[in-house]
C-alpha atoms as a PDB file:
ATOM      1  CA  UNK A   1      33.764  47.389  78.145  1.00  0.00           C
ATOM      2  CA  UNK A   2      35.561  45.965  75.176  1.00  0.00           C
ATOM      3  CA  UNK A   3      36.619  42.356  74.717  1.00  0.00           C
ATOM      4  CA  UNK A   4      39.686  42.309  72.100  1.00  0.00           C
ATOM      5  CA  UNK A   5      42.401  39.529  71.754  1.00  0.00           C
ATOM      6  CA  UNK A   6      45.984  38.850  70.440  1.00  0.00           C
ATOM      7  CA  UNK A   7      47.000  36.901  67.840  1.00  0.00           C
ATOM      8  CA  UNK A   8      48.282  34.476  70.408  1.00  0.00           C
ATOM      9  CA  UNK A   9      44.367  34.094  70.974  1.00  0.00           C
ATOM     10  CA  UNK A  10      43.747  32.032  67.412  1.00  0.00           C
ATOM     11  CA  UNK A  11      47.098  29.950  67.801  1.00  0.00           C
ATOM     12  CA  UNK A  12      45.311  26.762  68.173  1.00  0.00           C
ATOM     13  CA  UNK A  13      42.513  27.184  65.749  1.00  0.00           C
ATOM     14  CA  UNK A  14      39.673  28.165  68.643  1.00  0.00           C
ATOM     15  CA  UNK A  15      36.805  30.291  67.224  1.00  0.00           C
ATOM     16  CA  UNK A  16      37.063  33.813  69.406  1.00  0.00           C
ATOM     17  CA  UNK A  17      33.105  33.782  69.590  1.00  0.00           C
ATOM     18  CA  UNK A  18      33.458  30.454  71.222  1.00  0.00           C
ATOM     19  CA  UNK A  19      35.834  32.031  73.718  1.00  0.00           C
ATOM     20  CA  UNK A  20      33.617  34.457  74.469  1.00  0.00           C
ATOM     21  CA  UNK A  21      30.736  31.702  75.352  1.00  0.00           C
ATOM     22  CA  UNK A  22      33.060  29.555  77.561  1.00  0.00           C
ATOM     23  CA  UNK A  23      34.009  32.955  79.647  1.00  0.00           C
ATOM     24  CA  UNK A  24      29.611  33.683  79.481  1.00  0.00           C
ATOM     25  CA  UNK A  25      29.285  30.714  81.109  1.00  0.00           C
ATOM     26  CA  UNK A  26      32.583  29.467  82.761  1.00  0.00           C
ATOM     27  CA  UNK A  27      32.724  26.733  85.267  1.00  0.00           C
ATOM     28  CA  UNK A  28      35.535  27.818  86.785  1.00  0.00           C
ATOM     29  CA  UNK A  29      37.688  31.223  86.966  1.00  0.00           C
ATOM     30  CA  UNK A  30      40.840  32.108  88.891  1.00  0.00           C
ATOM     31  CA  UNK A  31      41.766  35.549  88.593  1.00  0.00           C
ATOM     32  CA  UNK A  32      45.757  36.073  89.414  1.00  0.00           C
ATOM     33  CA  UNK A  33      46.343  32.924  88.488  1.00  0.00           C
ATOM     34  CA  UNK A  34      49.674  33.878  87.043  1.00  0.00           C
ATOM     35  CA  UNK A  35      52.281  36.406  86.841  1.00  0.00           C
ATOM     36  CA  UNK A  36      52.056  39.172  83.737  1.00  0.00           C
ATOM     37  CA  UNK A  37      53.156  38.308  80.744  1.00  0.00           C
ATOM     38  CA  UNK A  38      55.413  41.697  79.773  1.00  0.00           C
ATOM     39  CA  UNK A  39      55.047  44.173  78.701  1.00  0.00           C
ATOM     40  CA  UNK A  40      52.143  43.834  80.374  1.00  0.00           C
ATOM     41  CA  UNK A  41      51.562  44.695  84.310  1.00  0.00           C
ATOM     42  CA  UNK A  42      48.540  43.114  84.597  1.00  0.00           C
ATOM     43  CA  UNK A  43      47.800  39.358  86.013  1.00  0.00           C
ATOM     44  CA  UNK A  44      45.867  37.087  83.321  1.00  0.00           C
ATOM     45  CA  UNK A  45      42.777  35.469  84.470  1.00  0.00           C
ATOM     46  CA  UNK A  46      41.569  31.997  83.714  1.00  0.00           C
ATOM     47  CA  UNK A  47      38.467  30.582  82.819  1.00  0.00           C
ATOM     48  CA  UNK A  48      37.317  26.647  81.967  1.00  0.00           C
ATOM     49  CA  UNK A  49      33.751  26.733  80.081  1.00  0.00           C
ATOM     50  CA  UNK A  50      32.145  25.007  77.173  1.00  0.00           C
ATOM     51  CA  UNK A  51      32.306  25.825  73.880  1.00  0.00           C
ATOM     52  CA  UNK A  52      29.333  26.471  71.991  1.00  0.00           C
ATOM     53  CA  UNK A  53      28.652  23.103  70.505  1.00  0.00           C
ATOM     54  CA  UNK A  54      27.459  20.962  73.059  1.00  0.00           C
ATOM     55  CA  UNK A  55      29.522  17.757  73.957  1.00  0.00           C
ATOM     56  CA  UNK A  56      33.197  19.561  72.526  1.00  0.00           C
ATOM     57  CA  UNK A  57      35.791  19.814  75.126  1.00  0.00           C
ATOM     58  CA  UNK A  58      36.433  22.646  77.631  1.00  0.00           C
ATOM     59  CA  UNK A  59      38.440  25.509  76.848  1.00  0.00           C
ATOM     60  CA  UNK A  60      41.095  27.335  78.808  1.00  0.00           C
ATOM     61  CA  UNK A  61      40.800  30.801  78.227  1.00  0.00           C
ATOM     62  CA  UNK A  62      43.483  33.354  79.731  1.00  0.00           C
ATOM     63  CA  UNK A  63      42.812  37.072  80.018  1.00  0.00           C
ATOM     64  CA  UNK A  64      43.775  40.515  81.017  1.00  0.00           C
ATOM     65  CA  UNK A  65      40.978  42.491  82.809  1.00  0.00           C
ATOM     66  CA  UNK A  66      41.863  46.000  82.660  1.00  0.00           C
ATOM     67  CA  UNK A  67      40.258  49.532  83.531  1.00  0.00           C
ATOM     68  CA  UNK A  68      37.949  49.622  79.955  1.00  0.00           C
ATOM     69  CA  UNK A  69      38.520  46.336  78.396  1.00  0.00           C
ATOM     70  CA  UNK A  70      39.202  42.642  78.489  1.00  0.00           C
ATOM     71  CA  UNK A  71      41.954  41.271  76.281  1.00  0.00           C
ATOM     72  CA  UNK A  72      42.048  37.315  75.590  1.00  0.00           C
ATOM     73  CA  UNK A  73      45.382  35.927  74.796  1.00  0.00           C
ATOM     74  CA  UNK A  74      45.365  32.500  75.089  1.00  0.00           C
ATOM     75  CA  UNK A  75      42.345  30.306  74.038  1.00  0.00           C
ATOM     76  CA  UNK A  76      42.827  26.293  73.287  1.00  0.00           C
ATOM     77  CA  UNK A  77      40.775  22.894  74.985  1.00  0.00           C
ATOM     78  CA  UNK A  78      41.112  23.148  78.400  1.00  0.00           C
ATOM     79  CA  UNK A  79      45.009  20.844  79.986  1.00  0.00           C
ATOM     80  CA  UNK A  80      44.480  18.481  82.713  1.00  0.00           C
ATOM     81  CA  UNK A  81      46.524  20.620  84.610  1.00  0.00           C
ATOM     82  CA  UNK A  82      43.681  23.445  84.663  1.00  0.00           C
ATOM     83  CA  UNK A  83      40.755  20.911  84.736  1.00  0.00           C
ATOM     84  CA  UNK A  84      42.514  19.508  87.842  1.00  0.00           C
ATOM     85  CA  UNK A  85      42.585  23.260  89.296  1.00  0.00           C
ATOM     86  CA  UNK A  86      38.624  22.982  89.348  1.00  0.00           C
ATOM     87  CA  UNK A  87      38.469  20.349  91.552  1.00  0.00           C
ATOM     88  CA  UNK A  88      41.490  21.036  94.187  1.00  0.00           C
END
């Protein structure tokens, strides 16, 4: 399986291999958390985890799981609106 991601991924300055770590080791994951984001037909998953450096916020980390590969889109520290979806 191949992990790739979008441009949108790096938008807030996130290092991808710390994306990676937080989905490794993620303390929380939703999958069809959302509706598609065209053209894609498939619904993102989220994951909160660390980043590698310990003591740095939580990331958010949104995702499309398909067949042969898992495509990150979205990577930035983790909104209170997430973190709250950890504890409801």
């Amino acid at each position: 399986m191949a992990i790739t991601w979008t441009d949108s991924a790096l938008k807030h300055g996130i290092d991808i291999e710390d994306a990676k770590h937080a989905i490794a080791h993620a303390h929380y994951m939703e999958q069809d958390f959302d509706e598609p984001r065209p053209p894609s037909t498939i619904r993102p998953t989220l994951f909160l985890g660390p980043q590698r450096r310990l003591g740095a916020p939580l990331l958010e980390v949104m995702v499309e799981i398909g067949r042969r590969d898992v495509t990150i889109f979205h990577v930035m520290e983790a909104r209170k609106k997430h973190l709250d979806r950890m504890n409801d």
